[in-house]
N, C-alpha and C. Protein backbone atom coordinates (compact mmCIF):
# COMPACT_ATOMS: atom_id res chain seq x y z
N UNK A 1 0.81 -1.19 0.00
CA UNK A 1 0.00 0.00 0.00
C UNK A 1 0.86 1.26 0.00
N UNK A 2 2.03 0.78 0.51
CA UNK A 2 2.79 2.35 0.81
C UNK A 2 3.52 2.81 -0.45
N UNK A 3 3.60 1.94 -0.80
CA UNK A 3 4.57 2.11 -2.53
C UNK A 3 3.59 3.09 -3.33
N UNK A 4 2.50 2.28 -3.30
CA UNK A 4 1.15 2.86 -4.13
C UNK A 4 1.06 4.34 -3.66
N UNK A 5 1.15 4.71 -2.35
CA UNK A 5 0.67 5.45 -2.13
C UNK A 5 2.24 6.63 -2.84
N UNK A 6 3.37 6.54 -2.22
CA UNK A 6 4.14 6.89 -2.78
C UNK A 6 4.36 6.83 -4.21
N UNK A 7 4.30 6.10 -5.01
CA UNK A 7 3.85 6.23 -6.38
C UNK A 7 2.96 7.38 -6.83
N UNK A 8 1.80 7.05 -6.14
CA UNK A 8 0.92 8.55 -6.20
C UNK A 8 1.56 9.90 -6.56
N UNK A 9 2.26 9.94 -5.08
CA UNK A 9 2.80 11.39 -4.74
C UNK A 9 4.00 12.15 -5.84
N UNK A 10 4.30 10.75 -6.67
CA UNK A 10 5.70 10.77 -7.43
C UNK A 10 4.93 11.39 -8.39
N UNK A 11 4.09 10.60 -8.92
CA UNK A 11 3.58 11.07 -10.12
C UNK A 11 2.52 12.50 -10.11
N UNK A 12 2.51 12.42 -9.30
CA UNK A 12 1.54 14.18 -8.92
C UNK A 12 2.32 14.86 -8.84
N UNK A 13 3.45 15.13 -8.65
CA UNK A 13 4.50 15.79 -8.83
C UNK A 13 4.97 15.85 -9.86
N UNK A 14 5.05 15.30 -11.35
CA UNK A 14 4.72 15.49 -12.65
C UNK A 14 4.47 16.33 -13.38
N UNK A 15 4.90 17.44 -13.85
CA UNK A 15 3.98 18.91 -14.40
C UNK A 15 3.06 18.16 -15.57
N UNK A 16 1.65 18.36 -15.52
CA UNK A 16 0.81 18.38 -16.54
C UNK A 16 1.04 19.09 -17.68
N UNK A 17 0.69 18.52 -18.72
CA UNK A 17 0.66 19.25 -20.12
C UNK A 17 0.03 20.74 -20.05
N UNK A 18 -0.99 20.82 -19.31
CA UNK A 18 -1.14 22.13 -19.09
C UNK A 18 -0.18 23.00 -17.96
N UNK A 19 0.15 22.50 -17.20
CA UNK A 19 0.97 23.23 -16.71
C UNK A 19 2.59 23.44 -17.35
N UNK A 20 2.77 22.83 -17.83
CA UNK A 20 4.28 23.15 -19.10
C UNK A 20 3.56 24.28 -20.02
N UNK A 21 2.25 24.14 -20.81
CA UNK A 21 2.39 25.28 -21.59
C UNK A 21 1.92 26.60 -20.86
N UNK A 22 1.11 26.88 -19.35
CA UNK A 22 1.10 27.86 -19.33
C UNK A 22 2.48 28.52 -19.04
N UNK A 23 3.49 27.75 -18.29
CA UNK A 23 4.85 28.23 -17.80
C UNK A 23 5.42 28.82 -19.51
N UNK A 24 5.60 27.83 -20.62
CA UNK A 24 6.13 28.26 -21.74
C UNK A 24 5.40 29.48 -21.96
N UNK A 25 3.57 29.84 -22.37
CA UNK A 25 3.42 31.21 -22.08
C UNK A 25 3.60 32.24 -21.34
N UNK A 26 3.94 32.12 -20.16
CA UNK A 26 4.26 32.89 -19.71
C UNK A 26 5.56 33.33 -19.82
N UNK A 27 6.33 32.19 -19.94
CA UNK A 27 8.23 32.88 -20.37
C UNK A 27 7.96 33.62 -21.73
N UNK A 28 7.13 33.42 -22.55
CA UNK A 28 7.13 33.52 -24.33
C UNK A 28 6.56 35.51 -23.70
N UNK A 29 5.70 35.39 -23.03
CA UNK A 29 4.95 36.66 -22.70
C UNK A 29 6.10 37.70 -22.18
N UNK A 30 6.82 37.34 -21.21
CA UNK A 30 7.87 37.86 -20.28
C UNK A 30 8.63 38.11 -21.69
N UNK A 31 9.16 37.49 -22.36
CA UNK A 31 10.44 37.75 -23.27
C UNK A 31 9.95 38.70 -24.39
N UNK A 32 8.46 38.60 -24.91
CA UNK A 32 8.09 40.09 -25.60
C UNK A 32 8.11 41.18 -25.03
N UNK A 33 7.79 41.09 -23.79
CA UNK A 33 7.63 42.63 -23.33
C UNK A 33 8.81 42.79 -22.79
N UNK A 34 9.74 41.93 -22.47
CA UNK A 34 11.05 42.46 -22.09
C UNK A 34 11.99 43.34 -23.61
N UNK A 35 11.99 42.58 -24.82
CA UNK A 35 12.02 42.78 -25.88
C UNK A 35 11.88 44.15 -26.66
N UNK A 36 10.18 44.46 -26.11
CA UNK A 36 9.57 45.35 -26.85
C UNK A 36 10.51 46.48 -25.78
N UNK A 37 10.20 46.72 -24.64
CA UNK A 37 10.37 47.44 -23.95
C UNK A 37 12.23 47.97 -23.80
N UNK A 38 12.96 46.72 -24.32
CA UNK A 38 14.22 47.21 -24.41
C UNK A 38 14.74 48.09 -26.32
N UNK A 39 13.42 47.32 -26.89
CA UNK A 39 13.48 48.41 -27.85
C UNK A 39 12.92 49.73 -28.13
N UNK A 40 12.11 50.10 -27.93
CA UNK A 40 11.71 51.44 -26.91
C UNK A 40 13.12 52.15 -26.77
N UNK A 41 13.75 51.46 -25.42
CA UNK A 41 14.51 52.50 -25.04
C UNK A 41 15.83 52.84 -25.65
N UNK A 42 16.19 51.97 -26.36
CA UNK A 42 17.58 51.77 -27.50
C UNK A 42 16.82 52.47 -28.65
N UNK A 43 15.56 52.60 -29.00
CA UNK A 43 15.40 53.62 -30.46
C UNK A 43 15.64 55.08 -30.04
N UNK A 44 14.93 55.51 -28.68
CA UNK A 44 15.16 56.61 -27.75
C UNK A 44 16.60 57.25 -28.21
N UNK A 45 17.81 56.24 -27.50
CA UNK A 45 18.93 56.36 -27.28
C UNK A 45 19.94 56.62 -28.69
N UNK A 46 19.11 55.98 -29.85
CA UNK A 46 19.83 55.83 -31.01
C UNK A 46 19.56 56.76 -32.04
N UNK A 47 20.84 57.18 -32.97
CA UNK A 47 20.89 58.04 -33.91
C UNK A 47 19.79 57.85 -35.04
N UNK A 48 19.67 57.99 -36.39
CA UNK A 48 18.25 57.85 -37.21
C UNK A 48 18.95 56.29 -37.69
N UNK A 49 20.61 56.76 -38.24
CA UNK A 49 20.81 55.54 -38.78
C UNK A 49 21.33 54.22 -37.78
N UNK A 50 21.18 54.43 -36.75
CA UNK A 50 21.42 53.04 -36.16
C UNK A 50 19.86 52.53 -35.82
N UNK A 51 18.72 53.88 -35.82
CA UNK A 51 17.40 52.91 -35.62
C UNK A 51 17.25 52.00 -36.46
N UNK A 52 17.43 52.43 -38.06
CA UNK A 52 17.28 51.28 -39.25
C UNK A 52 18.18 49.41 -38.69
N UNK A 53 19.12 49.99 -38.09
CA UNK A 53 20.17 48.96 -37.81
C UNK A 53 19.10 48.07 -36.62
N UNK A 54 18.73 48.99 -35.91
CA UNK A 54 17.41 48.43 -34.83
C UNK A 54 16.19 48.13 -35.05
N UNK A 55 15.44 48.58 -36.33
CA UNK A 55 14.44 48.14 -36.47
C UNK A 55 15.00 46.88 -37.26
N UNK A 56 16.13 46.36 -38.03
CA UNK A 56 16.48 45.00 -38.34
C UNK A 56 16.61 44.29 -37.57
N UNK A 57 17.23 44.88 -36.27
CA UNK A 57 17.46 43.60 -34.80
C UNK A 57 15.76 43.10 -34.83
N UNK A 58 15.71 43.81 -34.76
CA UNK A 58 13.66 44.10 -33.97
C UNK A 58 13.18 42.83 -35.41
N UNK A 59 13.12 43.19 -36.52
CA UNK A 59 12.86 41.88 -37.16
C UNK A 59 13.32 40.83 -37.02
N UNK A 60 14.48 40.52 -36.74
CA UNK A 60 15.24 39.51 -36.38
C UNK A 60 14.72 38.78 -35.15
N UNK A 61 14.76 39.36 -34.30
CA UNK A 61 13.74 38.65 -32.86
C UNK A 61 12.33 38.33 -33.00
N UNK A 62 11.66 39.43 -33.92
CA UNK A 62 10.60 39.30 -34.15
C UNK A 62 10.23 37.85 -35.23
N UNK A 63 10.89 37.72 -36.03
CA UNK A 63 11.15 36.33 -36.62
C UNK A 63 11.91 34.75 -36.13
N UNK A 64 12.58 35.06 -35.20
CA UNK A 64 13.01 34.34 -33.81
C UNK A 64 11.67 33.43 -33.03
N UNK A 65 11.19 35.11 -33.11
CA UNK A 65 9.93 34.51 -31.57
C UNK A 65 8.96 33.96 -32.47
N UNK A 66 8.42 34.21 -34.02
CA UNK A 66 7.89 33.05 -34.95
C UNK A 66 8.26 31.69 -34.68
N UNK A 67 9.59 31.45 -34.80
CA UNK A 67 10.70 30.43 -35.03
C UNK A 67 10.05 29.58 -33.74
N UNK A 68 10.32 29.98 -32.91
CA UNK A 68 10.40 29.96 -30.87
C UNK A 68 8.64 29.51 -31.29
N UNK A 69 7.66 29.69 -30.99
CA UNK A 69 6.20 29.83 -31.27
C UNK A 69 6.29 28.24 -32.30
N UNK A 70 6.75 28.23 -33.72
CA UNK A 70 6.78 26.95 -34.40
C UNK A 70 7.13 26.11 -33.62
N UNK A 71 8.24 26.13 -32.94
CA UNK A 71 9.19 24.98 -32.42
C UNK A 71 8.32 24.45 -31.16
N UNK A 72 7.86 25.47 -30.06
CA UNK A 72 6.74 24.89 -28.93
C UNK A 72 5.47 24.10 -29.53
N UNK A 73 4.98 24.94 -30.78
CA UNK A 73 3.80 24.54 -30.97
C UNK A 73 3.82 23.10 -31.66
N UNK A 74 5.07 22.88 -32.32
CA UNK A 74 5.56 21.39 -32.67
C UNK A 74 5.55 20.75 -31.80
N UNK A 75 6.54 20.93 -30.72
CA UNK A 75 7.26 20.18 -29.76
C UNK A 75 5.42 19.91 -28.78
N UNK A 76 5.02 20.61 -28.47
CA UNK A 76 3.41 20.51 -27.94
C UNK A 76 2.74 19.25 -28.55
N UNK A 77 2.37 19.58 -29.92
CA UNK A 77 1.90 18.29 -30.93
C UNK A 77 1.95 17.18 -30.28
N UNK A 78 3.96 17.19 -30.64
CA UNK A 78 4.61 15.78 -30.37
C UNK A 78 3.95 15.16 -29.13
N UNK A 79 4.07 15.86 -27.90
CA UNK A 79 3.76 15.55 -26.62
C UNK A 79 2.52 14.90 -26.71
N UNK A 80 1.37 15.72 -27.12
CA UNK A 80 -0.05 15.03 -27.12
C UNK A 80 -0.48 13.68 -27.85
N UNK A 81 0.55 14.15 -29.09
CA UNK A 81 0.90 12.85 -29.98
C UNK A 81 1.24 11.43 -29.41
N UNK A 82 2.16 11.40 -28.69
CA UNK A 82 2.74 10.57 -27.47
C UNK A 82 2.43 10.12 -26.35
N UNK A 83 1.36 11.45 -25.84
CA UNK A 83 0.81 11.17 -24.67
C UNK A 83 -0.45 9.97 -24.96
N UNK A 84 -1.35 10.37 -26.20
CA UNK A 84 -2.44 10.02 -27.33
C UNK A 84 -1.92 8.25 -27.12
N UNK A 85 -0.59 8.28 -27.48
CA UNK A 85 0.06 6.91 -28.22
C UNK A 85 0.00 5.91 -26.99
N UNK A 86 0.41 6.48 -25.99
CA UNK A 86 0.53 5.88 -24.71
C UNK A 86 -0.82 5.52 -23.96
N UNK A 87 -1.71 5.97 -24.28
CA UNK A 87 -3.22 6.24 -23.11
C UNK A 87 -3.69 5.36 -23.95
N UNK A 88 -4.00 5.20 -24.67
CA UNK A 88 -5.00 4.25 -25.68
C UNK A 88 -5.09 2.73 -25.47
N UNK A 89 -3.51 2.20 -25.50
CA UNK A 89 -3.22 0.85 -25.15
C UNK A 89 -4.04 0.78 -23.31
N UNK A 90 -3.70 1.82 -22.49
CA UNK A 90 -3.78 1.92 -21.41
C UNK A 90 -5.72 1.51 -21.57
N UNK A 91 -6.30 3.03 -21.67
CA UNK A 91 -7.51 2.67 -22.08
C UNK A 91 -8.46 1.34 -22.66
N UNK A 92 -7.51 0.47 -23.77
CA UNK A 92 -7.91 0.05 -24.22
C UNK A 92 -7.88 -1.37 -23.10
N UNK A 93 -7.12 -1.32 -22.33
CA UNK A 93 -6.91 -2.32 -21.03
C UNK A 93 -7.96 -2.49 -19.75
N UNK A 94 -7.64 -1.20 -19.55
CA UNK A 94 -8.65 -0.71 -18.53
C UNK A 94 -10.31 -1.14 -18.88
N UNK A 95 -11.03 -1.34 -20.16
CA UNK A 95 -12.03 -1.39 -20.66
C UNK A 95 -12.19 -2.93 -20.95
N UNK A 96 -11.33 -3.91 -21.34
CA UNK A 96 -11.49 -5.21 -21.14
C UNK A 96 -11.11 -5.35 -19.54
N UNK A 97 -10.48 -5.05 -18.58
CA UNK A 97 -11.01 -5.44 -17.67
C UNK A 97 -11.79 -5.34 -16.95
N UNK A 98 -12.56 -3.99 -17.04
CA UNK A 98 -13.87 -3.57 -16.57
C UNK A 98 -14.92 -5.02 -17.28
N UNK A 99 -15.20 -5.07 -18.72
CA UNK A 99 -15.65 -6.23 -18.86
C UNK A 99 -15.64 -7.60 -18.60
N UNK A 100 -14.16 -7.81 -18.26
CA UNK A 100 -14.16 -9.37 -17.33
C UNK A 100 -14.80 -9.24 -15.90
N UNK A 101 -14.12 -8.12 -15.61
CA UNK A 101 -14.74 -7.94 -13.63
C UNK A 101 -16.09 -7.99 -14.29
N UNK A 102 -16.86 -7.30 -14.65
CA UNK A 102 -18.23 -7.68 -14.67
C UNK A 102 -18.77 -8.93 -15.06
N UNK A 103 -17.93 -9.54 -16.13
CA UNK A 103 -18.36 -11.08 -16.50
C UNK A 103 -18.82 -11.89 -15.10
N UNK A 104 -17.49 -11.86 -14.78
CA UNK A 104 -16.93 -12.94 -13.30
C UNK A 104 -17.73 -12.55 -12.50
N UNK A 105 -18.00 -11.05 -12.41
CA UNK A 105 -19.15 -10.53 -11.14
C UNK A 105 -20.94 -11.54 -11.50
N UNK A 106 -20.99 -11.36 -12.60
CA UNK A 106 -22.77 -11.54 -12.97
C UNK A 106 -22.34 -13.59 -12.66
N UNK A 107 -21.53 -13.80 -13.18
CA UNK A 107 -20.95 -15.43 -12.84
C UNK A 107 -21.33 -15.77 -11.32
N UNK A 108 -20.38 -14.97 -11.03
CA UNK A 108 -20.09 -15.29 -9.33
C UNK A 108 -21.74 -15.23 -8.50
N UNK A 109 -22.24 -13.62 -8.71
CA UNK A 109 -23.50 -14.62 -8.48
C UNK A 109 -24.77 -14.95 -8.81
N UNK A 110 -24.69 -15.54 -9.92
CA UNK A 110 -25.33 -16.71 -10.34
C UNK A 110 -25.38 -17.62 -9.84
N UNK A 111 -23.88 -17.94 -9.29
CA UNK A 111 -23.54 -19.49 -8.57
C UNK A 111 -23.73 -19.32 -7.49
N UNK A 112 -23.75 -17.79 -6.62
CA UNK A 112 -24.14 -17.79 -5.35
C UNK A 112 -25.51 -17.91 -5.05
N UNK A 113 -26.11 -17.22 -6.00
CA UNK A 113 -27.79 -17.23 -6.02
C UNK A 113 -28.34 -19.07 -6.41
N UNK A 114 -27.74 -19.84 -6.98
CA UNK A 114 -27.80 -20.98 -7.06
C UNK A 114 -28.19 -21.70 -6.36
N UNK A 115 -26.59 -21.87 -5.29
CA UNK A 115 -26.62 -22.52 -4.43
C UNK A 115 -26.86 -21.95 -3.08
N UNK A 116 -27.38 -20.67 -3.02
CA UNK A 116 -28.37 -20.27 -1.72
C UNK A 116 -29.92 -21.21 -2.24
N UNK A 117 -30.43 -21.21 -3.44
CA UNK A 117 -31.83 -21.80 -3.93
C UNK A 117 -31.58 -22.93 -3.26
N UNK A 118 -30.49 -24.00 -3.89
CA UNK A 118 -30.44 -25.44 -3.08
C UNK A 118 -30.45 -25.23 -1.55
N UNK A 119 -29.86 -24.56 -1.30
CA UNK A 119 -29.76 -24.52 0.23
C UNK A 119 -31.19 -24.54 0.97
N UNK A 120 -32.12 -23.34 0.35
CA UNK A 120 -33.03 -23.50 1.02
C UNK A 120 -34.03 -23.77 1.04
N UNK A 121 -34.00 -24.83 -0.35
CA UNK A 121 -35.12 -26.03 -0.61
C UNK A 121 -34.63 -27.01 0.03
N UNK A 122 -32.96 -27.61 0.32
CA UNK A 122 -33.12 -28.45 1.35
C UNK A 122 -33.93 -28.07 2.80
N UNK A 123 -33.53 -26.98 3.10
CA UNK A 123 -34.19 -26.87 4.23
C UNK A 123 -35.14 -26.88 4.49
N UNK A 124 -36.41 -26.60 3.23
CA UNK A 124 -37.53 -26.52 3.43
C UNK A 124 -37.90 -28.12 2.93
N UNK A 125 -36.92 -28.85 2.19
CA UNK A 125 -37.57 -30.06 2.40
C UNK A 125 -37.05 -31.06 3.74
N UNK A 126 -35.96 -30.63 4.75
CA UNK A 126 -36.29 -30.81 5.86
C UNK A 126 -37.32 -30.49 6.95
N UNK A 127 -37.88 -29.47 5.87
CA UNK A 127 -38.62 -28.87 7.75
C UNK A 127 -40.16 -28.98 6.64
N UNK A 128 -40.15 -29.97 5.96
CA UNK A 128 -41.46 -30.53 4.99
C UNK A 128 -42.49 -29.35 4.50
N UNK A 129 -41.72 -28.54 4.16
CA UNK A 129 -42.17 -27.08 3.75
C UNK A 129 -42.16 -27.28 2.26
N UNK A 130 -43.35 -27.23 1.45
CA UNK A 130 -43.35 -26.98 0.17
C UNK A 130 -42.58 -26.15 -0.57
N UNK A 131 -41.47 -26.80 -1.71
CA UNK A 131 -40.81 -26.14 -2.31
C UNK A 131 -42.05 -25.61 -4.15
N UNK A 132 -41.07 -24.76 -4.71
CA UNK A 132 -41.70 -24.13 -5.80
C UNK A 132 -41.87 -25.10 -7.06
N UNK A 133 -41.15 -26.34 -7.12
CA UNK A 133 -41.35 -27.90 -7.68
C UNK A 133 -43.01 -28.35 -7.40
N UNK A 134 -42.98 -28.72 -5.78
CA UNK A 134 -44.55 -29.13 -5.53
C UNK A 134 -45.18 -27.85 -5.46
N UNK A 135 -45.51 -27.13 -5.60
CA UNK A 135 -46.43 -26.02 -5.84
C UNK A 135 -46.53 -25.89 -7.13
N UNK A 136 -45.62 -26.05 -8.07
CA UNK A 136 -45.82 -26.45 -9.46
C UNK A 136 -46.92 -27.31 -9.95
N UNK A 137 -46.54 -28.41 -9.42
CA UNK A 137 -47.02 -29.40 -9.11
C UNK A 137 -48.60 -29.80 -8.66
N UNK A 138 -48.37 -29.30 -7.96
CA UNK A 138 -49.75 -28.77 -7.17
C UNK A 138 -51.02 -28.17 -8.11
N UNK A 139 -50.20 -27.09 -8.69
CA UNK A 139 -50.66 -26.24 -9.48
C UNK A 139 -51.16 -26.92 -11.14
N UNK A 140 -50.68 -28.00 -11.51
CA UNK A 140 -51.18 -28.50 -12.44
C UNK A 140 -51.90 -29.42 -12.31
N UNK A 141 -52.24 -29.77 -11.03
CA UNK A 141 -53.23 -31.35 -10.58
C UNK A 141 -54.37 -30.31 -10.18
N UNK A 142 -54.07 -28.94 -9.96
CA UNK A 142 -55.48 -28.76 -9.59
C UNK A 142 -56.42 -28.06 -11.04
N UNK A 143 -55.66 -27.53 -11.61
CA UNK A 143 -55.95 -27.28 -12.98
C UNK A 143 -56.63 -28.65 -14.34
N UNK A 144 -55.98 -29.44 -13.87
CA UNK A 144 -56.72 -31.27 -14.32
C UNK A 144 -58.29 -31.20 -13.29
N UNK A 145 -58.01 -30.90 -12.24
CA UNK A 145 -59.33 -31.25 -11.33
C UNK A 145 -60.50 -30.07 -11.51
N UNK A 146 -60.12 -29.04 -11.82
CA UNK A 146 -61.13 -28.04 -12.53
C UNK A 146 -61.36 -28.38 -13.73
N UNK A 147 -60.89 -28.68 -14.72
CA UNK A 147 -61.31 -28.74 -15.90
C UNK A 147 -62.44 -30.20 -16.28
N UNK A 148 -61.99 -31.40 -15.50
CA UNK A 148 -62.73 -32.69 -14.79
C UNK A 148 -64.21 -31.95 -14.56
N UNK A 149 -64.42 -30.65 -13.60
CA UNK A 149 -65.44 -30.67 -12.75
C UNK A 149 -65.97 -29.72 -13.91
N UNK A 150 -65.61 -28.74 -14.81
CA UNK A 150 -66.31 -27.85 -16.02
C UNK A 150 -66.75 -28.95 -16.56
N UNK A 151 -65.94 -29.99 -17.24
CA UNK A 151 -66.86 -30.99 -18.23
C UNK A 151 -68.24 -31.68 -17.52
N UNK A 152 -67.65 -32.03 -16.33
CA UNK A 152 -69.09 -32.61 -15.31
C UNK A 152 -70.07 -31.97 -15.56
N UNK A 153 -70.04 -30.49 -15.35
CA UNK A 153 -71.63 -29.45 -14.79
C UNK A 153 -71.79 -29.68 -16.68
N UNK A 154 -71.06 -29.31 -17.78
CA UNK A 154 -71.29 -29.48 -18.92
C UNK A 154 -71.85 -30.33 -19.42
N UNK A 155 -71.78 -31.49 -18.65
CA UNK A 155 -72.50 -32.90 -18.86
C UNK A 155 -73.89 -33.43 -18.19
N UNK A 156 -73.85 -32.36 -17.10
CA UNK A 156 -75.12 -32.96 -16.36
C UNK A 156 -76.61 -31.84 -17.21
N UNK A 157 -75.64 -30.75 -17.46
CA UNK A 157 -76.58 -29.21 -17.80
C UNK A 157 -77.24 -30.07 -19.07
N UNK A 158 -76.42 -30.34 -19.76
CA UNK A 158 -76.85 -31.49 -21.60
C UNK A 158 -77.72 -32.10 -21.43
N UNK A 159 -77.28 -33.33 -20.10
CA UNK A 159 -78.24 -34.49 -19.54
C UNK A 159 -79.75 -34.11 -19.12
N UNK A 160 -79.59 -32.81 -18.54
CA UNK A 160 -81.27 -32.07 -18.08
C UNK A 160 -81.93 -31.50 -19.34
C-alpha cells in the first residue's frame, strides 16, 4: 500500500501538459515585453541611422519569436501525440477489464444465487415445507381437477 501510495505522490509531482504550456506562455509573454520594452529605449537612445540597424534587430527577434512559437507549438503536438500513443493501449486495457470484472461478477452470483436456492429447498424439504417444484405441481393437478369438474356441470346441464 505504501509504494502505491508513494507512487501517487511521485507522479503528482509530474507537471501536466497544461501546466508546461502555461509556464512556456508565460516565459514567451515575459520575453516580448522584455524585448519590446528594451526596444523602446535603444530607439530613444539611437541616432536615425542606427534605428534602421534596430528596427532589423527588432525583425530579427521578431522572426526568432515566430521560429520559438513553431518549435513549442511542434514540440506541444509531439507531446499530445505521445501522450495520445501511450493512453489508448492503457484505455484500451482498462475497458477489457472492466468487462471481465463484470463477467466474473454476474458469474459469481449466479452461482451464489444458485446454491443459496439449493440450500433452502433443502431446508424446506427438511422442515417438509413446500418447495416451488410441488407447488408447481400442485398447481397442475389442480388445474386437471377443474377442468374434470367444467366438463361434469357441462355434462349434467346437456343431460337435463
Amino acid at each position: 500500500m505504501a509504494k502505491k501510495t508513494k507512487k501517487a505522490q511521485e507522479i503528482a509531482l509530474i507537471p501536466t501538459l497544461q501546466d508546461l504550456t502555461d509556464t512556456v506562455d508565460r516565459l514567451r509573454e515575459d520575453v516580448e515585453s522584455t524585448v519590446e520594452r528594451v526596444s523602446k529605449r535603444a530607439a530613444g537612445l539611437l541616432p536615425e541611422g542606427s534605428r534602421r540597424q534596430l528596427d532589423d534587430l527588432a525583425d530579427r527577434v521578431n522572426s526568432a519569436r515566430k521560429d520559438w512559437d513553431k518549435a513549442v507549438k511542434s514540440l506541444r503536438e509531439d507531446i499530445e501525440d505521445r501522450i495520445d500513443d501511450f493512453r489508448k493501449p492503457i484505455d484500451k486495457r482498462v475497458a477489457t477489464l472492466r468487462k471481465d470484472v463484470e463477467a466474473t461478477r454476474k458469474k459469481t452470483v449466479a452461482t451464489v444465487e444458485k446454491e443459496a436456492r439449493k440450500q433452502v429447498e433443502r431446508v424446506f424439504k427438511t422442515l417438509r415445507l413446500p418447495v416451488s417444484t410441488d407447488l408447481n405441481s400442485l398447481k397442475r393437478r389442480l388445474t386437471i381437477i377443474e377442468r374434470k369438474i367444467d366438463d361434469l356441470g357441462k355434462h349434467r346441464r346437456a343431460a337435463a
